[in-house]
Protein backbone atom coordinates (compact mmCIF):
# COMPACT_ATOMS: atom_id res chain seq x y z
CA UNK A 1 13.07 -16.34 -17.75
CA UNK A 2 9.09 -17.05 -18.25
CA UNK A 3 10.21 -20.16 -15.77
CA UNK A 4 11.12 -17.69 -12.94
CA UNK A 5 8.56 -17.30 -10.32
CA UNK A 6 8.84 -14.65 -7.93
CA UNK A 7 6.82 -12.62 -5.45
CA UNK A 8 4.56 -9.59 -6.69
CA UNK A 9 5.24 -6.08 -5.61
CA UNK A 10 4.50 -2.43 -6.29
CA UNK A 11 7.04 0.11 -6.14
CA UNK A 12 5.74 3.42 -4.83
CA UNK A 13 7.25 7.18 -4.74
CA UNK A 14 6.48 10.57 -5.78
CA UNK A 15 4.72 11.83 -9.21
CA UNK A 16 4.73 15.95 -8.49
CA UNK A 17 2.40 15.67 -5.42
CA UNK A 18 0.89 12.40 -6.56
CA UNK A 19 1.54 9.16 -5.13
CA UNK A 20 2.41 6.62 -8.27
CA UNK A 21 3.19 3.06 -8.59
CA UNK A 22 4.42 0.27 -10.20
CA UNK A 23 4.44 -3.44 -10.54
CA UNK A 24 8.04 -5.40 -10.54
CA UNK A 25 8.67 -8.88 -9.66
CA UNK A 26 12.46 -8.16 -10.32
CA UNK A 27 12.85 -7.47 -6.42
CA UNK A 28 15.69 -9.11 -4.13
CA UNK A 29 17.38 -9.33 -0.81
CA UNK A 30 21.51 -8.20 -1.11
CA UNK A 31 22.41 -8.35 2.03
CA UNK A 32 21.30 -8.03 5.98
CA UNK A 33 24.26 -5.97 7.11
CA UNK A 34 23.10 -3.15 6.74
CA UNK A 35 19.47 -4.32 5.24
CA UNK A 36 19.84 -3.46 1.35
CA UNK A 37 17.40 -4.62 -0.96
CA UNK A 38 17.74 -4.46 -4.94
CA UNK A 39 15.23 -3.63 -7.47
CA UNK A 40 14.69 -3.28 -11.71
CA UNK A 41 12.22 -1.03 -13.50
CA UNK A 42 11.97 0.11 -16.89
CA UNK A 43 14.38 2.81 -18.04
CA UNK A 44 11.46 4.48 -19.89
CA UNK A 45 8.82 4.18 -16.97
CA UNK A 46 7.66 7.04 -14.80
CA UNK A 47 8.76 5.56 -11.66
CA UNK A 48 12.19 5.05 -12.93
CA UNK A 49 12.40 8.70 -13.31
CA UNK A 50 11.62 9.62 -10.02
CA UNK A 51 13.58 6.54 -8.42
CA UNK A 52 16.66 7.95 -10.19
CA UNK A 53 15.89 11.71 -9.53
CA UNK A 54 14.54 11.09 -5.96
CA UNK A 55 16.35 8.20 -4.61
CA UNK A 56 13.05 7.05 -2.35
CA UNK A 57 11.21 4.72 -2.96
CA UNK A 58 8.76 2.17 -1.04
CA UNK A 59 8.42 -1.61 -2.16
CA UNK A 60 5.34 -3.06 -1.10
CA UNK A 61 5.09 -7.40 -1.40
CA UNK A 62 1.45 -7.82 -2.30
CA UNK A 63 -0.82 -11.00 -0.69
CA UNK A 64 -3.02 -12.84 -3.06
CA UNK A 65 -5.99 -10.82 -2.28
CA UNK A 66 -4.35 -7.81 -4.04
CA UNK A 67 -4.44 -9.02 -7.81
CA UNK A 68 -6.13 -5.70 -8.99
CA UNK A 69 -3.27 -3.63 -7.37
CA UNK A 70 -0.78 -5.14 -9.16
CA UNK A 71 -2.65 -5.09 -12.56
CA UNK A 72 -3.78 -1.45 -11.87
CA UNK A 73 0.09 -0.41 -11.29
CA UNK A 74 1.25 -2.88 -14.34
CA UNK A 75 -0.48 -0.58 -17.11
CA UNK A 76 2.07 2.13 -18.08
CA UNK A 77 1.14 5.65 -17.94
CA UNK A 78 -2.03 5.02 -16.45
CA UNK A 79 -2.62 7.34 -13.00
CA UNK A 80 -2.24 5.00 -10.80
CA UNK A 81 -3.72 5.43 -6.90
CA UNK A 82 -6.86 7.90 -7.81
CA UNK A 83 -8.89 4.86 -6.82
CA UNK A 84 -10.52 5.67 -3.21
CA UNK A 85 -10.26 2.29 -2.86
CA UNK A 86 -6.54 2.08 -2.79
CA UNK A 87 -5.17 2.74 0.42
CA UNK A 88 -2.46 5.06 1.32
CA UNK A 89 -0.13 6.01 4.25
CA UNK A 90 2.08 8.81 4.54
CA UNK A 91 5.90 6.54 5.54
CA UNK A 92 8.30 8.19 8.07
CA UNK A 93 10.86 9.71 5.90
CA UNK A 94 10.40 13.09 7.81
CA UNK A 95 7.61 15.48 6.05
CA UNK A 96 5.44 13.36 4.10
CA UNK A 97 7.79 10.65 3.24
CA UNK A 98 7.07 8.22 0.32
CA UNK A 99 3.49 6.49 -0.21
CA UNK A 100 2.75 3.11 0.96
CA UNK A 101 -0.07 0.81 0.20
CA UNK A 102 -1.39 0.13 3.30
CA UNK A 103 -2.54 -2.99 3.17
CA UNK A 104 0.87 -4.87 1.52
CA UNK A 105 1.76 -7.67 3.49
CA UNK A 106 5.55 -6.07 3.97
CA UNK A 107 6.13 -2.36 3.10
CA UNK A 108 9.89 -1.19 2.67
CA UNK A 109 10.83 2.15 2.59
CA UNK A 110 14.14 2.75 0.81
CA UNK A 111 16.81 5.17 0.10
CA UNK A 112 18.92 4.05 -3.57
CA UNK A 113 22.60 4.16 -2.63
CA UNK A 114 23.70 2.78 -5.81
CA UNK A 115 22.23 2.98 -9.23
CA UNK A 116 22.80 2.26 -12.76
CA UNK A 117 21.71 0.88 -16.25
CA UNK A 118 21.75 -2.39 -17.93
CA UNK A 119 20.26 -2.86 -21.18
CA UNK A 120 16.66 -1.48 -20.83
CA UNK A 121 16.57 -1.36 -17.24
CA UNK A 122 17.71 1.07 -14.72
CA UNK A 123 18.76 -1.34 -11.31
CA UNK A 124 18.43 0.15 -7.78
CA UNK A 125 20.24 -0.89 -5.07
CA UNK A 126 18.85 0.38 -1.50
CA UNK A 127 18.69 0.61 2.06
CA UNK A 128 15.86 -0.28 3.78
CA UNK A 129 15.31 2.02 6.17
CA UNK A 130 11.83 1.27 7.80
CA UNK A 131 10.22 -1.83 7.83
CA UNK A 132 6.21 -2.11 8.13
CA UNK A 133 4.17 -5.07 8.15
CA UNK A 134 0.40 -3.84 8.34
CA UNK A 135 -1.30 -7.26 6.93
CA UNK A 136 -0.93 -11.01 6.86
CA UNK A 137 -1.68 -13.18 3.87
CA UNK A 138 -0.24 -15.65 1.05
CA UNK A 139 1.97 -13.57 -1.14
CA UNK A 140 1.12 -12.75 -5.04
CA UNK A 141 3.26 -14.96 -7.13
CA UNK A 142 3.88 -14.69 -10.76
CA UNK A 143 5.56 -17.09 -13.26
CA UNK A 144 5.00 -18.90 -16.53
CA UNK A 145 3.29 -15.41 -17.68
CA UNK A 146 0.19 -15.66 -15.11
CA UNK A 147 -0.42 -15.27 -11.39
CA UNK A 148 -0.15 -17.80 -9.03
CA UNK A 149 -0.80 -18.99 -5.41
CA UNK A 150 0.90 -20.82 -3.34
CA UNK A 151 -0.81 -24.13 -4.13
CA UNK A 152 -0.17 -24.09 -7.98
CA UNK A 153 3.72 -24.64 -6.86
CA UNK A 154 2.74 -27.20 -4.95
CA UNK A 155 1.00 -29.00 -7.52
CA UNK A 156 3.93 -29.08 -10.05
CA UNK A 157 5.93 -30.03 -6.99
């Protein structure tokens, strides 16, 4: 699997009143019709917890520019978000709806309509119910256990 590269994100939801995060690059499309997305997190993570009490969740793909986002959300148990430099936006899910960093490249907000566990993980499968795409930018990439850009793939190309 250390051959896999895939995009970077940050999942985002509720911690009490606290927006939390984290980092996943276990993140796919399922299926256009309806818009479902699927996701994998830690069984023992905080997010998990809330993903599976909750149900809402937002994924946010991060650019290249947003390295220290995705290593601030990879460190478990650390608050995540206190930063004043991390942005936030309130999504549409009625009330306050679920965080969202806003300044992802594509931000979507999700209701789980299936979950279960495998192994050590706990897998989400969810609707995408609101789409935002606040910023423009390369995406984060990671693979062969480091980050990469665009142009390291095609080098080995």
């Amino acid at each position: 699997m250390r051959h896999f590269v895939g995009s970077v994100s940050v999942v985002t939801t509720w911690h009490g009143a606290r927006p939390w995060g984290m980092t996943i690059n276990s993140f796919t499309s399922v299926c256009t019709e309806p818009p479902t997305i699927l996701i994998c997190l830690n069984s023992k993570t905080v997010t998990a917890a809330h993903v599976r009490e909750g149900g809402r969740f937002a994924v946010n793909l991060l650019t290249q520019d947003q390295l220290h986002l995705s290593e601030l959300c990879s460190r478990p148990s650390v608050d995540k978000f206190i930063d004043e430099h991390v942005l936030l936006s309130a999504g549409v899910f009625g009330g306050s709806g679920v965080p969202r960093l806003r300044e992802a490249s594509v931000v979507f907000e999700c209701r789980a309509v299936e979950q279960l566990v495998v192994g050590s993980h706990r897998i989400a499968i969810a609707a995408i119910e609101c789409i935002h795409a606040p910023a423009a930018g390369p995406p984060l990439l990671y693979g062969q256990g480091r980050y990469m850009h665009g142009v390291d793939l095609e080098a080995r190309a």
